[in-house]
Protein backbone atom coordinates (compact mmCIF):
# COMPACT_ATOMS: atom_id res chain seq x y z
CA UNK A 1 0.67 -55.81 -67.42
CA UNK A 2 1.70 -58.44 -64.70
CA UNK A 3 4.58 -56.09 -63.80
CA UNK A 4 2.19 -53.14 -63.61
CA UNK A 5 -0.13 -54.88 -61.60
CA UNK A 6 2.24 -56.25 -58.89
CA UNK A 7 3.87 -52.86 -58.60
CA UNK A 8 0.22 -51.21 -57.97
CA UNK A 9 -0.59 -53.73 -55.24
CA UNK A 10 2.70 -53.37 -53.63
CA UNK A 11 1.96 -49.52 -54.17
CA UNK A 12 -0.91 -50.06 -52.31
CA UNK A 13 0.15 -52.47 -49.69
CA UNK A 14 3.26 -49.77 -48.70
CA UNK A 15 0.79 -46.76 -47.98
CA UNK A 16 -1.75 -49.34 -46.42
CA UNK A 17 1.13 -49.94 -43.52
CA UNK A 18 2.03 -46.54 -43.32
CA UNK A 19 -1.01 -45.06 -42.65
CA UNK A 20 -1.51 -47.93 -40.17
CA UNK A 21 1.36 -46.99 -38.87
CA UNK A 22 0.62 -43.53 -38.91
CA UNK A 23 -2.43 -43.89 -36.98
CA UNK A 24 -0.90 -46.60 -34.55
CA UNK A 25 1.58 -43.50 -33.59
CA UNK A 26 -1.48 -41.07 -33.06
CA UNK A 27 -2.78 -43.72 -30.89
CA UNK A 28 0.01 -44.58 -28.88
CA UNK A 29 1.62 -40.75 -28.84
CA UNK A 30 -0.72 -38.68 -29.66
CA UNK A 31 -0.44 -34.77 -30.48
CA UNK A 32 0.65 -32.58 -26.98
CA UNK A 33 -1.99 -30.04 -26.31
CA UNK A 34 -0.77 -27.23 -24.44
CA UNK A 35 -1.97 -23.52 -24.95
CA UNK A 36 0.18 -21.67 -22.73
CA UNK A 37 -1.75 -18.21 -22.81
CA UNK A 38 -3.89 -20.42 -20.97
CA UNK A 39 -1.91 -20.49 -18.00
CA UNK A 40 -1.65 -16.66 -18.02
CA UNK A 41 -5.45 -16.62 -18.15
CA UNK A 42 -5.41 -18.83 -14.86
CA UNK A 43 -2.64 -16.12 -13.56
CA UNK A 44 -5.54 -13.48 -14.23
CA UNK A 45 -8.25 -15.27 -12.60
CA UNK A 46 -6.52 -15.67 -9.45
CA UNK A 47 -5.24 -12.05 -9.18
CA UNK A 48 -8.91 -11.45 -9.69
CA UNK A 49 -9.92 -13.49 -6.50
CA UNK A 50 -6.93 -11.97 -4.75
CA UNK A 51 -7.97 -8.72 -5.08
CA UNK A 52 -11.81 -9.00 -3.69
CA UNK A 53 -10.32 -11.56 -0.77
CA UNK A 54 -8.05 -8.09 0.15
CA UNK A 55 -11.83 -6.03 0.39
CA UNK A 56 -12.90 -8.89 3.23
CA UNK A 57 -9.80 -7.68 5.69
CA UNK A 58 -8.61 -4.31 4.44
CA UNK A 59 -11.77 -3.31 2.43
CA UNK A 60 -11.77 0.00 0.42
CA UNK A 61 -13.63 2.88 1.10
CA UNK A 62 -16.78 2.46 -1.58
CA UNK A 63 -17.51 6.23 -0.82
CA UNK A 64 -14.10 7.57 -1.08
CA UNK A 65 -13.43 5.21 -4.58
CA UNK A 66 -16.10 3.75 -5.68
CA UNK A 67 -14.79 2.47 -9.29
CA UNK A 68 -12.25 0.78 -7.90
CA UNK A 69 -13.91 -0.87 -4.85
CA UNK A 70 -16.39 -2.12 -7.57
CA UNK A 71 -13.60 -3.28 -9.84
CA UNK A 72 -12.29 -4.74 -6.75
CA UNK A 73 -15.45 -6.46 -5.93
CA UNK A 74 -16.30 -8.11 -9.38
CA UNK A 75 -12.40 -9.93 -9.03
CA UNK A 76 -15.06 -13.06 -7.37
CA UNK A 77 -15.82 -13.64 -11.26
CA UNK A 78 -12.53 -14.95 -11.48
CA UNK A 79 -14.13 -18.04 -9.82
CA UNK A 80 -16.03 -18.53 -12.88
CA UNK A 81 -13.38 -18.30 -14.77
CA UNK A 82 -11.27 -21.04 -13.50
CA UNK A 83 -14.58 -23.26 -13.96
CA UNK A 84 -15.14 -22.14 -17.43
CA UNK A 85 -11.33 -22.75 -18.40
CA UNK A 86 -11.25 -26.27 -16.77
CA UNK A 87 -14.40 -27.41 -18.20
CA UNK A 88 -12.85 -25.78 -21.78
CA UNK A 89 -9.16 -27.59 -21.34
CA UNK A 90 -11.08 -30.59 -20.36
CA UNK A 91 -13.38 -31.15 -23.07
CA UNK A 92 -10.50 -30.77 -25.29
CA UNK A 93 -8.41 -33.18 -24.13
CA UNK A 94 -11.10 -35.71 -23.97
CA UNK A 95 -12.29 -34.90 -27.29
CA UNK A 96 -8.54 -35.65 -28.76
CA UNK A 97 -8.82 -38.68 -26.97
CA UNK A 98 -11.75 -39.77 -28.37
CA UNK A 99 -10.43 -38.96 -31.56
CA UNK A 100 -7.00 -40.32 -31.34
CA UNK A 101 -8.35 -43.80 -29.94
CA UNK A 102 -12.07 -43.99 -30.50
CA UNK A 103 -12.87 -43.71 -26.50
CA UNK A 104 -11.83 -42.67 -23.20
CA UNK A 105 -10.61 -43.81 -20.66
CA UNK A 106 -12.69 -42.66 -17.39
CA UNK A 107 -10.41 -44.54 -14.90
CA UNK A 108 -7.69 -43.05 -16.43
CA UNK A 109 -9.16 -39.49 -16.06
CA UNK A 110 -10.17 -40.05 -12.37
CA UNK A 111 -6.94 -41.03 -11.75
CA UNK A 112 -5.45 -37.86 -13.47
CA UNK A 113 -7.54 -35.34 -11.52
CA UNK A 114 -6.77 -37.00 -8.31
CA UNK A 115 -3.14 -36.70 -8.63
CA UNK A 116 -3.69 -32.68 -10.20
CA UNK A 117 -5.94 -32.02 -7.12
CA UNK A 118 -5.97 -34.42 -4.19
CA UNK A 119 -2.59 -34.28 -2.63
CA UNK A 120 -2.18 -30.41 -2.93
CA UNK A 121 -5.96 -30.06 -1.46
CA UNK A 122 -5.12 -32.68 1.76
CA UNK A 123 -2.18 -30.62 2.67
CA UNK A 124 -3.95 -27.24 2.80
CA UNK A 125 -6.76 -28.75 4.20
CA UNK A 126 -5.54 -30.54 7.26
CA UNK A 127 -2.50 -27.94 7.13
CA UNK A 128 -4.42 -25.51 8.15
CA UNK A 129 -6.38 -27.91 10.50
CA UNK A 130 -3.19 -28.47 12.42
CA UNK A 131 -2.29 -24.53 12.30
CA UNK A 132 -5.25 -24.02 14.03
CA UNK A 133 -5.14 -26.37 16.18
CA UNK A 134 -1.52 -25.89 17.59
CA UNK A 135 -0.93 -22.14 17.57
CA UNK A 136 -3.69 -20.00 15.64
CA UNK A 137 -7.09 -20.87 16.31
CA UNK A 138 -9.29 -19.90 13.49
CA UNK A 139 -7.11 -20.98 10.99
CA UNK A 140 -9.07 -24.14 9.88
CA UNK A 141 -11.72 -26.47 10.79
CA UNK A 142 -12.79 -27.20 14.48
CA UNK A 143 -15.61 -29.84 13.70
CA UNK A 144 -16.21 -33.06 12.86
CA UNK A 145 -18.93 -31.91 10.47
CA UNK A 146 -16.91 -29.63 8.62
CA UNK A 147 -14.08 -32.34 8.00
CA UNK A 148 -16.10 -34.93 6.75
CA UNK A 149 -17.83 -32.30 4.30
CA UNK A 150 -15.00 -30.50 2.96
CA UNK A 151 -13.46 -34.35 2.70
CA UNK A 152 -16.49 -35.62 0.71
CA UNK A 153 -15.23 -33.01 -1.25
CA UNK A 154 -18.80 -31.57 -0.64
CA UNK A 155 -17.68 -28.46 1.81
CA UNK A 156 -19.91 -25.76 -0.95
CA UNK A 157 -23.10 -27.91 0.51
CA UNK A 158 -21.70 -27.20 4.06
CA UNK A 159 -21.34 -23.76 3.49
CA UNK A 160 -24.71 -23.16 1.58
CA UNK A 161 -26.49 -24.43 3.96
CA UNK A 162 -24.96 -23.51 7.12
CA UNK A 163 -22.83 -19.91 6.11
CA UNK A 164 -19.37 -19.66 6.15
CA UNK A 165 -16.63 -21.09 7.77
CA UNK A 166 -13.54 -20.67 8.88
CA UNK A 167 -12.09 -17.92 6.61
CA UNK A 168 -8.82 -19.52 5.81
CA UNK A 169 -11.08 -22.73 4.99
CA UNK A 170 -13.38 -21.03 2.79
CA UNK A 171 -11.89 -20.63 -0.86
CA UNK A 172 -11.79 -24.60 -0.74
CA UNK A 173 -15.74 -24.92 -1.33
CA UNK A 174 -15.08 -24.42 -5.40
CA UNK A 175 -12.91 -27.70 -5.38
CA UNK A 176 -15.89 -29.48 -3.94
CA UNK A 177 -17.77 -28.06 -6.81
CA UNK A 178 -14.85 -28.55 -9.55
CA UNK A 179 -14.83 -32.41 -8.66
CA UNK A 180 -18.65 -33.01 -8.69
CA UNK A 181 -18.06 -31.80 -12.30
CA UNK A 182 -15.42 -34.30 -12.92
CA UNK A 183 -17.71 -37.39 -11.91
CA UNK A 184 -20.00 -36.63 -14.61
CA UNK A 185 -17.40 -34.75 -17.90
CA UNK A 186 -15.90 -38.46 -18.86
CA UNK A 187 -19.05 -39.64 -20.05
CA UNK A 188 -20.72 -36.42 -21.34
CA UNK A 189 -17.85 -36.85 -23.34
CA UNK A 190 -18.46 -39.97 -24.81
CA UNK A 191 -21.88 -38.86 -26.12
CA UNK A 192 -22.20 -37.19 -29.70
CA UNK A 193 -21.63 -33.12 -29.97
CA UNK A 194 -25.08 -32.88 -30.94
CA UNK A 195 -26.21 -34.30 -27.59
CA UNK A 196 -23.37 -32.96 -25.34
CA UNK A 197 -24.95 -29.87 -26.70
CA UNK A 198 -27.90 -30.38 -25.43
CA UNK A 199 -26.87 -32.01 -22.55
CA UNK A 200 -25.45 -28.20 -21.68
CA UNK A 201 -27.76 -26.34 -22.97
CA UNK A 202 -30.48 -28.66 -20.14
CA UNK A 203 -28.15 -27.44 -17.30
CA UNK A 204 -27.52 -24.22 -18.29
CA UNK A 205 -31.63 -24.11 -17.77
CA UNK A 206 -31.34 -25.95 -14.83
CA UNK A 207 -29.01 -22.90 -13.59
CA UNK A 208 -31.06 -20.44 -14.13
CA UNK A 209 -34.36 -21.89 -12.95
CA UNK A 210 -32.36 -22.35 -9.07
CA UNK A 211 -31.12 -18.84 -9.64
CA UNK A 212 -34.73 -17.55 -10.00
CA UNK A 213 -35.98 -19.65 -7.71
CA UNK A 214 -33.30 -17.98 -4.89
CA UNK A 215 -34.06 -14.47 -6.60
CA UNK A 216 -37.86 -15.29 -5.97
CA UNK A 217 -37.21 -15.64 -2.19
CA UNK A 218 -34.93 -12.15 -2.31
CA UNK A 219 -35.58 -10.10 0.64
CA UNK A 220 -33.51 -6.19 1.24
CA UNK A 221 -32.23 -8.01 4.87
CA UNK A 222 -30.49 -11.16 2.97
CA UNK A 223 -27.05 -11.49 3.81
CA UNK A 224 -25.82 -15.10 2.63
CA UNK A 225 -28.49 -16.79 0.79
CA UNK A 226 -26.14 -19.80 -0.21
CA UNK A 227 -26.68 -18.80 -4.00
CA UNK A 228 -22.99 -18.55 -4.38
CA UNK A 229 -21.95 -21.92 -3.21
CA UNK A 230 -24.58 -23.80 -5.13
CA UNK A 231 -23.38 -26.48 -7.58
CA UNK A 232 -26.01 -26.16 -9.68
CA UNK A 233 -26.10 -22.12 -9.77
CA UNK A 234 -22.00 -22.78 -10.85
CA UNK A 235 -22.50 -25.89 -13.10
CA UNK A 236 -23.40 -23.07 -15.67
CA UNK A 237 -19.67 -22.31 -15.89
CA UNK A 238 -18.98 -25.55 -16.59
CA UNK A 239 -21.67 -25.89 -19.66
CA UNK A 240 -20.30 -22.48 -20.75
CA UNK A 241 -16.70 -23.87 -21.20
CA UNK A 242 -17.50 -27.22 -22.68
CA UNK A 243 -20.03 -25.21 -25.42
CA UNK A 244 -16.82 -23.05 -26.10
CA UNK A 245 -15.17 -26.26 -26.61
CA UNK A 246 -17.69 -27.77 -29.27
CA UNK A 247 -18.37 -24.76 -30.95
CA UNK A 248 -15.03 -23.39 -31.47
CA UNK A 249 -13.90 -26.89 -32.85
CA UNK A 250 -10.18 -26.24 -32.01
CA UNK A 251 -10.20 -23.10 -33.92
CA UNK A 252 -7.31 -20.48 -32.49
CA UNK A 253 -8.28 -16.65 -32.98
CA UNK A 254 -5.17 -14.59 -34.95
CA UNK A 255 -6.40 -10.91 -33.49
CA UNK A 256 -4.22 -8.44 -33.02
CA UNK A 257 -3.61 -6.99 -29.46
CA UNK A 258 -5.41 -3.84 -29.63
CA UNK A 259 -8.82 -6.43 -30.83
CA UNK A 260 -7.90 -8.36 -27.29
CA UNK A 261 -7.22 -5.53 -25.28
CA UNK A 262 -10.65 -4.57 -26.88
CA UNK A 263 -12.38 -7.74 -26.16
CA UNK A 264 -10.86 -8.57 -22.64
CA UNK A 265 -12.23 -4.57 -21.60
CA UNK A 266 -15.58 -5.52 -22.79
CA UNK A 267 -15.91 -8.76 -20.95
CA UNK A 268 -14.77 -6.51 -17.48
CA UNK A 269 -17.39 -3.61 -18.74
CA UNK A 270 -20.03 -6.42 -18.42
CA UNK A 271 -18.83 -7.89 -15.22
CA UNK A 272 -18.99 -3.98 -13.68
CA UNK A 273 -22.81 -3.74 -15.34
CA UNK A 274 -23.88 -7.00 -14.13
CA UNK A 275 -22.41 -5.91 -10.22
CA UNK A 276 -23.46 -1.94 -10.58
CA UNK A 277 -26.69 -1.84 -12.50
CA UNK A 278 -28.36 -6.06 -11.09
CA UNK A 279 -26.59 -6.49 -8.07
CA UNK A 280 -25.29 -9.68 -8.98
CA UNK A 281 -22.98 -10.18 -5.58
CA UNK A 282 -21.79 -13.23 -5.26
CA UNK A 283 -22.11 -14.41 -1.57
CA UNK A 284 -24.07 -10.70 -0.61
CA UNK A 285 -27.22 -10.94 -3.38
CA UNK A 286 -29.19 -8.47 -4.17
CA UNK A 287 -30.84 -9.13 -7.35
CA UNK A 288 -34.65 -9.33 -7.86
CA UNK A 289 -35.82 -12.31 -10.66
CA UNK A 290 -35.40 -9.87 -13.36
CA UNK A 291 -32.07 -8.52 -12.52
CA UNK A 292 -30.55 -11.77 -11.56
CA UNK A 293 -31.90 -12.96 -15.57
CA UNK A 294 -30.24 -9.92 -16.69
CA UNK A 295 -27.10 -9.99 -14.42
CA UNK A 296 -25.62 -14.02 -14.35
CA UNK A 297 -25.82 -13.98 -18.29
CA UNK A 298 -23.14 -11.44 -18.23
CA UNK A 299 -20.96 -12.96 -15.83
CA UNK A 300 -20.92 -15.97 -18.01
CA UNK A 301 -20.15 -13.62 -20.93
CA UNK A 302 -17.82 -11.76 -19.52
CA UNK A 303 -15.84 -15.07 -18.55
CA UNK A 304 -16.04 -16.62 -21.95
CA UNK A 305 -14.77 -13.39 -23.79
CA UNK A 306 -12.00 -13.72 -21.47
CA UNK A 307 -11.21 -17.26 -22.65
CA UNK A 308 -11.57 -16.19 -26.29
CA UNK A 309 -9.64 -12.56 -26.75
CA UNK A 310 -6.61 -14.79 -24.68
CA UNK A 311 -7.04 -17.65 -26.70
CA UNK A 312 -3.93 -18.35 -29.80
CA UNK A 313 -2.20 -15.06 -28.39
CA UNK A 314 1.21 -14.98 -29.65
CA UNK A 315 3.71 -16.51 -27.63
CA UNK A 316 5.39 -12.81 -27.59
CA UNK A 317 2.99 -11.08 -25.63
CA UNK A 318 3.42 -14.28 -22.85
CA UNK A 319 6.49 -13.59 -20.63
CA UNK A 320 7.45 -16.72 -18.76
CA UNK A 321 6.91 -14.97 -15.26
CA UNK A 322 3.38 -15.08 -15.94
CA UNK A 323 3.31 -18.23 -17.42
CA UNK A 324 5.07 -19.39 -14.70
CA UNK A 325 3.30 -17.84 -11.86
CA UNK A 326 -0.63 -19.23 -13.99
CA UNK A 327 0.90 -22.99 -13.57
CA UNK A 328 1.56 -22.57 -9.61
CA UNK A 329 -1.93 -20.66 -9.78
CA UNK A 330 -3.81 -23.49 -7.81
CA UNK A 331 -1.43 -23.68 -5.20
CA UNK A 332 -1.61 -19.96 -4.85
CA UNK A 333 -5.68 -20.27 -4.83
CA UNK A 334 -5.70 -22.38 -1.88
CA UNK A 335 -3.43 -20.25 0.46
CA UNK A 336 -3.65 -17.11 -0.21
CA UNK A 337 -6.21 -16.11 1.66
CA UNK A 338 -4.46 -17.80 4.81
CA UNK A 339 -1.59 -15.15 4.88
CA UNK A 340 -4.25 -12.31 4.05
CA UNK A 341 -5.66 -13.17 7.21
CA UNK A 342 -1.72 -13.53 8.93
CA UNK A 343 -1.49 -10.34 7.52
CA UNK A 344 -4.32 -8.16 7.91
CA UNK A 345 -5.98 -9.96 11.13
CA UNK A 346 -2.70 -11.67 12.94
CA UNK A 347 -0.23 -8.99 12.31
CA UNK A 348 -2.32 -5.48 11.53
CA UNK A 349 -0.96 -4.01 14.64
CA UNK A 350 2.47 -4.85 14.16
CA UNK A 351 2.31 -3.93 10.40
CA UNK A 352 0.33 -0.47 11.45
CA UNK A 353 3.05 0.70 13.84
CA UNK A 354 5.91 -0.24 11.49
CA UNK A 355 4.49 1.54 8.66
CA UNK A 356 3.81 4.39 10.96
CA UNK A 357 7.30 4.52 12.25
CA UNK A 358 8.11 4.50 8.42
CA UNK A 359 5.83 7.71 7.53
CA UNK A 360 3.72 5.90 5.54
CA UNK A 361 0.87 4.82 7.51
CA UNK A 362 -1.55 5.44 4.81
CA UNK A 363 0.10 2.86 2.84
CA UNK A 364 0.11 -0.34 5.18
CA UNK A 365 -3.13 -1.90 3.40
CA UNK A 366 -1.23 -1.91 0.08
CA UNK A 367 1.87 -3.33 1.89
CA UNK A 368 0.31 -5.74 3.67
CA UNK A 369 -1.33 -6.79 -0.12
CA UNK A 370 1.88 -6.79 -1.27
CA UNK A 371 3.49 -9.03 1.40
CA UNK A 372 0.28 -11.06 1.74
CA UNK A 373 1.15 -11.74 -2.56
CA UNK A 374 5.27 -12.08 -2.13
CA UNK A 375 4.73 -15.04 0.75
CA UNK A 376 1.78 -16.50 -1.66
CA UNK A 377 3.90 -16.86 -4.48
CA UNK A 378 7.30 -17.99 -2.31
CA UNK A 379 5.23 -21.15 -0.74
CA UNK A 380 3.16 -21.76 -3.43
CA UNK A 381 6.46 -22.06 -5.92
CA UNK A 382 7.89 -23.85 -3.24
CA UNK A 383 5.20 -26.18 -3.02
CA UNK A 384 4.33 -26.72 -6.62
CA UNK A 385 8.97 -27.57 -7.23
CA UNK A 386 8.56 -30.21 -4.00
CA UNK A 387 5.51 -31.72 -3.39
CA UNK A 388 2.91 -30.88 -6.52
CA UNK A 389 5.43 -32.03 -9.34
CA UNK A 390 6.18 -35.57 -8.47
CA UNK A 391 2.38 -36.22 -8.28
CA UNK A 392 2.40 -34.50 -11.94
CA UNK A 393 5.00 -36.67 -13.10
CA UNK A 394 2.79 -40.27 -11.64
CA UNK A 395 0.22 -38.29 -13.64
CA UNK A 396 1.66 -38.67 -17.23
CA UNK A 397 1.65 -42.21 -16.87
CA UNK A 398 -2.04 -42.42 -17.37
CA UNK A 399 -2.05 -39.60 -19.94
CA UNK A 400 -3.18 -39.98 -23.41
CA UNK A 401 -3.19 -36.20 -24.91
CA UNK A 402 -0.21 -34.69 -23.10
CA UNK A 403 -0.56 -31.69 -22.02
CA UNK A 404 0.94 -29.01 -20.10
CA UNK A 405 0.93 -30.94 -16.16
């Protein structure tokens, strides 16, 4: 009995230490978290953007094809999108680490996002300052106003209130918007699901009331209303993505294609219903109180069936090019719409009488696309191997869940 005894408590001693050692490993290296159809989704989002940035310079003719110039036109969603994904990513990660070491670590997770988005931001910012400044005027900020906004990382405040900018300048308002989002996620996620939930669910309300209270003041002759731009209006994005977050639980879809071809269609279909039939317009509104209730639900739906009909794809259907080309995607965000405006403003009549000599001058918009893309993607890879990567390597070092940068 003795012997039987002592071999049951040393039994029970051994998996005592290893599942305190077990857990001691979860702690200190926990599970990487890395969906990499994820970074094709970002890849989507951006070409998105790209393609209604091209309708600003070299806009198609809404008479001549009006499917695709609305098609073309609803690519501003992809904005959403890249909210809706970070908020998702980020609630997951900081869920894990809650998990894995029963808090988190808010200095730590300010000092992550300033090394993703600081040093790649300051460049492009006061890049473009300097561009303008030394040989093409226009090409970013000329006031003293507009630096220390855009700084304060509060340039979507400049621009509601005052219109916009400089157009190479411009794109850079949703970073102010992404990082008043990260002051507050760290401690939303220490609360309980049941009141994170709620926590979203009060500023998805507080969304909509500011979008009918801009609807209310709708009038046919509004041009920029500053609806766009508004945190608030876009802190819906945000809830949407964190929701996802809770209420999928970590759970990865197995669909087959054809069901995310299916799904991804549908969440277009309702971005082209909530532009054609409520005028939901981004920056141009033209939605009454009833259409603008009707109209932002569906770009929120639309975004979050994106997520969802990418989300656990098979790793066959993700070629590395694409993965490749979603992880430079920020980099490619924040100067793209600088060489659209080399390309279509700066050099239109040199590209016109080139592709004139060349017999194709019906073509030149869609080459100066294509160019505007190829010298996007060279100095945005360029700049993500150089400059972006050791600040993503400093990163790890105060990273608990690992994940993809």
């Amino acid at each position: 009995m003795r012997i039987g005894y002592s071999g049951s408590t040393a039994s029970w001693t051994s998996g005592f230490k290893q599942r305190s050692a077990r857990l001691e490993r979860a702690e200190t290296n926990p599970a990487r978290y890395y969906q990499p159809e994820l970074d094709v989704l970002r890849l989507i989002a951006f070409l998105f953007v790209f393609i209604t940035h091209r309708n600003d310079l070299a806009p198609i003719n809404s008479v001549v094809h009006p499917f695709y110039h609305a098609f073309t036109m609803t690519g501003v969603y992809g904005v959403p999108v890249f909210f809706l994904l970070s908020a998702f990513l980020i609630s997951e990660l900081l869920q894990r680490e809650r998990s894995a070491t029963g808090r988190i670590d808010a200095k730590a997770f300010y000092i992550r996002r300033m090394l993703r988005i600081w040093p790649l931001y300051f460049l492009v910012f006061f890049g473009l300052a300097l561009i303008g400044w030394l040989f093409l005027p226009g090409a970013g900020v000329d006031t003293t106003g507009k630096v220390i906004a855009f700084m304060a990382f509060a340039g979507n405040w400049y621009i509601t209130f005052n219109g916009w900018i400089e157009y190479p300048v411009n794109p850079m308002w949703s970073l102010s918007v992404e990082e008043q989002f990260y002051i507050a996620i760290p401690f939303l996620a220490m609360l309980g699901r049941r009141a994170l939930v709620i926590v979203n669910v009060a500023v998805l309300v507080v969304a909509y009331a500011v979008i009918v209270w801009y609807a209310s003041s709708f009038t046919p002759t509004s041009e920029f209303s500053g609806l766009w731009t508004n945190s608030f209006v876009q802190f819906q994005f945000f809830a949407g993505g964190m929701l996802l977050s809770l209420g999928l639980r970590g759970w990865r879809p197995d669909w087959s294609m054809p069901v995310r071809v299916a799904l991804f269609a549908a969440a277009i279909g309702m971005w082209l219903v909530a532009f054609l039939v409520f005028g939901i317009k981004a920056d141009w509104p033209r939605s009454t109180i009833a259409q603008s209730l009707a109209g932002w639900p569906l770009i929120l739906g639309g975004a979050s069936l994106m997520l969802v009909s990418m989300l656990g794809m098979p790793a066959r259907y993700l070629p590395r090019p694409l993965m490749y080309l979603g992880r430079i995607s920020y980099g490619m965000y924040l100067i793209h719409i600088f060489f659209f405006w080399i390309v279509y403003d700066k050099a239109r009549p040199w590209l016109s009488h080139v592709t004139e000599l060349a017999g194709v001058p019906g073509w030149r918009d869609n080459i100066g696309m294509a160019l505007a893309f190829a010298a996007t993607v060279t100095v945005a890879g360029l700049l993500y191997r150089y400059y972006e990567t050791p600040f993503l390597k400093l990163k790890r070092r105060f990273t608990t869940i690992p994940s993809r940068d």
